[in-house]
Protein backbone atom coordinates (compact mmCIF):
# COMPACT_ATOMS: atom_id res chain seq x y z
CA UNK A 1 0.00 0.00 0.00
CA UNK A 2 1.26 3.80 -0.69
CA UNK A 3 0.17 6.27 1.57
CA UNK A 4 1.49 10.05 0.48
CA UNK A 5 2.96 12.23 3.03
CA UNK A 6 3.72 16.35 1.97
CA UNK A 7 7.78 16.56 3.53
CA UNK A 8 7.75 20.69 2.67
CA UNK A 9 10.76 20.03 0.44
CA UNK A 10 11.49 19.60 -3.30
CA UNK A 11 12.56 17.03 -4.85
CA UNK A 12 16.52 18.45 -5.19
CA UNK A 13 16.11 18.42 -1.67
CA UNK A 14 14.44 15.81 -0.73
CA UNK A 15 17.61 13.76 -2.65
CA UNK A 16 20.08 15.11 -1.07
CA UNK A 17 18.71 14.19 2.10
CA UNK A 18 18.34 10.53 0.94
CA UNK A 19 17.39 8.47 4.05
CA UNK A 20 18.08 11.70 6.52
CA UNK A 21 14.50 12.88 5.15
CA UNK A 22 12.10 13.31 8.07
CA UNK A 23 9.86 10.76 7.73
CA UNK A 24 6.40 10.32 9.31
CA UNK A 25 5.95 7.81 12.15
CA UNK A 26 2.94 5.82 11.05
CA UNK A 27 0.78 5.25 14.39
CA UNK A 28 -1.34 3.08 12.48
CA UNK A 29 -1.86 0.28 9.96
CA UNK A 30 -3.70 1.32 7.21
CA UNK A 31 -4.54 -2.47 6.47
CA UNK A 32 -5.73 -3.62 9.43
CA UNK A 33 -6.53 -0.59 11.33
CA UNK A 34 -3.97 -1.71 14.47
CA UNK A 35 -3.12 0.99 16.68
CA UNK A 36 0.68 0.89 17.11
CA UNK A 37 3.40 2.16 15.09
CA UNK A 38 4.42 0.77 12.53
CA UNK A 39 8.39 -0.78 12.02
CA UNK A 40 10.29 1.07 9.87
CA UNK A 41 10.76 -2.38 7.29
CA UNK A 42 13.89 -0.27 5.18
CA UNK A 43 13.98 1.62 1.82
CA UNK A 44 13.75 1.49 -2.24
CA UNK A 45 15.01 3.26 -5.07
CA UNK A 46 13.44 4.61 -7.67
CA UNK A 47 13.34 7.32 -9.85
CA UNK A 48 11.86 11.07 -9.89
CA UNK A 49 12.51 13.26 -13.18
CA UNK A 50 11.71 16.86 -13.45
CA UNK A 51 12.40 19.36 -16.27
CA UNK A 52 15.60 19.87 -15.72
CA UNK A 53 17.16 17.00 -13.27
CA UNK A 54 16.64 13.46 -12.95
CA UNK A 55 17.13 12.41 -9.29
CA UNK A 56 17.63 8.87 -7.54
CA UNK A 57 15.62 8.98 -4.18
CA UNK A 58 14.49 6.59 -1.41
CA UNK A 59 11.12 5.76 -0.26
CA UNK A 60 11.21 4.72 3.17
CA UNK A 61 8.72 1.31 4.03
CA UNK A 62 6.72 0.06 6.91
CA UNK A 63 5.67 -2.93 8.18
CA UNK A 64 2.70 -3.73 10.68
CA UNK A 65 3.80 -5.86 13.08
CA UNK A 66 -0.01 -7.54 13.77
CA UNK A 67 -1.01 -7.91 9.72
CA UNK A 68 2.79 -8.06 8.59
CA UNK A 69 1.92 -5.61 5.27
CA UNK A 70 3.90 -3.17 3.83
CA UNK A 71 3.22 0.79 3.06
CA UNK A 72 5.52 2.49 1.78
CA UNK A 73 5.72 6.72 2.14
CA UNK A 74 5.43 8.48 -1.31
CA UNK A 75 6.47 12.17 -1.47
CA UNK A 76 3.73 14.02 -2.47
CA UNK A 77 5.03 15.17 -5.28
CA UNK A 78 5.24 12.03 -6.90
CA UNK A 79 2.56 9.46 -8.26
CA UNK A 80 2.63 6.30 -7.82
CA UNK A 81 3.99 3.84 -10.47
CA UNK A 82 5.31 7.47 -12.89
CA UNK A 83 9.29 8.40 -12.69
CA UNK A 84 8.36 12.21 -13.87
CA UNK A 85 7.19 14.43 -10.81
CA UNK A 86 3.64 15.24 -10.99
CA UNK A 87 4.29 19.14 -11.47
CA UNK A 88 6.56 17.99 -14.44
CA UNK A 89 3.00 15.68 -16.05
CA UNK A 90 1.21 18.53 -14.76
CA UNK A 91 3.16 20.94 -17.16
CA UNK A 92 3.38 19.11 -19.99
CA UNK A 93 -0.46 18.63 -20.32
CA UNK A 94 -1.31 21.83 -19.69
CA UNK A 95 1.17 23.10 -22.09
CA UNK A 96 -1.05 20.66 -24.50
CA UNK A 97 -4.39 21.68 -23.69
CA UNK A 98 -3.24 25.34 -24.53
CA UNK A 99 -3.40 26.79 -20.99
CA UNK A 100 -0.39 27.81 -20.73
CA UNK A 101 2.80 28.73 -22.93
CA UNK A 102 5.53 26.08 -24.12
CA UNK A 103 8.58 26.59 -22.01
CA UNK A 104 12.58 26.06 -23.18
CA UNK A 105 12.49 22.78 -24.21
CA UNK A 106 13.90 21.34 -21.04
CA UNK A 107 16.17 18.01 -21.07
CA UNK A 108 13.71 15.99 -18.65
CA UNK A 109 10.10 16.41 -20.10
CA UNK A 110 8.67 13.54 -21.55
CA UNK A 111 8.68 13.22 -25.32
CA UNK A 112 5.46 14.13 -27.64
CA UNK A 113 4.61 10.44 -27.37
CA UNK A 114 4.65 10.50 -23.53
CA UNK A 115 2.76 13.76 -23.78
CA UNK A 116 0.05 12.53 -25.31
CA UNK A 117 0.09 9.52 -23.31
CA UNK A 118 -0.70 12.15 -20.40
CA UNK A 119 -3.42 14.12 -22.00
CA UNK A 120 -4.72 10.56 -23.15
CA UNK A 121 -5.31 9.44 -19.12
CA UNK A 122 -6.41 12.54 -17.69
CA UNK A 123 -8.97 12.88 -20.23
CA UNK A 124 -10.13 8.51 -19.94
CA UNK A 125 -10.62 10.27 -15.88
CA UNK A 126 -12.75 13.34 -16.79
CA UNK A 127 -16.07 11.07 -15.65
CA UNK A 128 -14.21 9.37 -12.44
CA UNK A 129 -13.00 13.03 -11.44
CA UNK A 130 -16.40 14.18 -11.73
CA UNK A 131 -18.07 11.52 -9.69
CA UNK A 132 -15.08 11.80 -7.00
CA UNK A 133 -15.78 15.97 -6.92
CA UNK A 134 -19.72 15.57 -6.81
CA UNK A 135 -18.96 12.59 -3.86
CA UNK A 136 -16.53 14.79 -1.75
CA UNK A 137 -17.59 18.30 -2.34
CA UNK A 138 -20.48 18.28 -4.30
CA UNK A 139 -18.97 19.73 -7.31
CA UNK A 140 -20.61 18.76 -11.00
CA UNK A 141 -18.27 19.52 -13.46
CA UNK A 142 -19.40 21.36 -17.15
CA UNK A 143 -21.48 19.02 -19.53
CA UNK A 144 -19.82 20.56 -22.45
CA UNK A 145 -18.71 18.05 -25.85
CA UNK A 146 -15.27 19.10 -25.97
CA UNK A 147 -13.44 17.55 -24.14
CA UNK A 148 -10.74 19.74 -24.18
CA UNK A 149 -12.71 22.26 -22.21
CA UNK A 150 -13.73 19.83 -19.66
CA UNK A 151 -10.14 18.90 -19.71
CA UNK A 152 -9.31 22.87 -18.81
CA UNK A 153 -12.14 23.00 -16.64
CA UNK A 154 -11.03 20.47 -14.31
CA UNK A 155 -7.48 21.65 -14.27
CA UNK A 156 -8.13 24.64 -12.81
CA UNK A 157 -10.83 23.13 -10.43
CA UNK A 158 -7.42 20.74 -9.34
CA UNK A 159 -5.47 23.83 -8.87
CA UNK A 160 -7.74 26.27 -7.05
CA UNK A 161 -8.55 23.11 -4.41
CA UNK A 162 -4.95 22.27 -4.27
CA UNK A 163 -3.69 19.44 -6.56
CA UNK A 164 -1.28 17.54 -4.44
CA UNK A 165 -3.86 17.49 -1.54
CA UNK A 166 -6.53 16.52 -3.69
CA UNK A 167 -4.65 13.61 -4.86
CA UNK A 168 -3.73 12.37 -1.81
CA UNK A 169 -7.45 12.46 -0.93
CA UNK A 170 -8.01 10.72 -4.14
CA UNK A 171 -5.92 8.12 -3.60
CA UNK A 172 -7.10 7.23 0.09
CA UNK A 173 -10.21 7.20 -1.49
CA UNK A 174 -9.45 4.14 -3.66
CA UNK A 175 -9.83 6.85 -6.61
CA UNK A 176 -6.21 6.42 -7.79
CA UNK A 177 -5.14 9.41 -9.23
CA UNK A 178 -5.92 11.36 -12.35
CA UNK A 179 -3.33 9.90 -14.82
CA UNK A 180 -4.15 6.00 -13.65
CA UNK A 181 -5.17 3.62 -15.84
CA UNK A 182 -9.06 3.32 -14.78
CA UNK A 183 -8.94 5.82 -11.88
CA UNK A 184 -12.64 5.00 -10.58
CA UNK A 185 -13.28 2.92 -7.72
């Protein structure tokens, strides 16, 4: 299981740290609901690429000693099972829908094909991020054709709620987020 936690701290910074981050004590299991803390189990790799960096950086793991599962601690601004940041993803479609203007072609971003690829699952989650919205907050999103202006709509519905903390609600919803394959519940 992958629970995110917000550290305050970039990625640069969060890498440097490596395994000096300050990570949360879990006082729960999130599998079987036990209430005591959960053993630090040790640490992976993997990979977190922004525009202009690609980083190496640990993500610490638990265990429950009562269920004996694993969570591991995602920095928020990663998603799970992506190696580019979500404000890099978060860029790049943007930049596609028209919302905002290309920037210097930057080393890191994904190529046209992984671009698209983006767009692509954000827009398959345009229905599963309405039904989370109306669920949580009671928000219906525009009925509109296009889908490229429900596409903008909900962007900037993410970003005036706050999009990291609206995908970690997401996710501990069993939504997923909104570049999953089949974010719904």
């Amino acid at each position: 299981m992958i629970q995110f936690h917000d550290f305050g701290i970039d990625v640069q910074t969060y890498a440097e740290r490596g395994k000096d981050n300050d990570f949360p004590l879990l006082k729960k299991c999130p599998h079987c609901r036990a209430k005591r803390p959960l053993h630090r189990h040790g640490y992976y790799e993997r990979n977190a690429l922004t525009p202009h960096g690609d980083y190496r950086i640990w993500i610490v793991r638990y265990r429950c000693r009562e269920c004996l599962k694993t969570v591991s601690v995602l920095p928020s601004f990663l998603l799970p099972y992506f190696q580019y940041t979500l404000s890099a993803i978060w860029q790049v479609v943007k930049e596609q829908l028209g919302l905002t203007e290309g920037t210097n072609r930057a080393p890191f971003l994904p190529t046209k094909d992984g671009i698209i690829f983006y767009v692509r699952r954000f827009c398959r989650n345009l229905s599963s991020l309405h039904s989370f919205f109306a669920r949580r907050w009671r928000i219906i999103g525009p009925i509109v054709k296009k889908e490229k202006e429900r596409a903008s709509w909900w962007i900037r519905t993410l970003e005036k709620h706050g999009l990291y903390s609206v995908i970690r609600d997401m996710w501990e919803d069993g939504f997923r987020h909104p570049f999953a394959n089949q974010m719904g519940s």
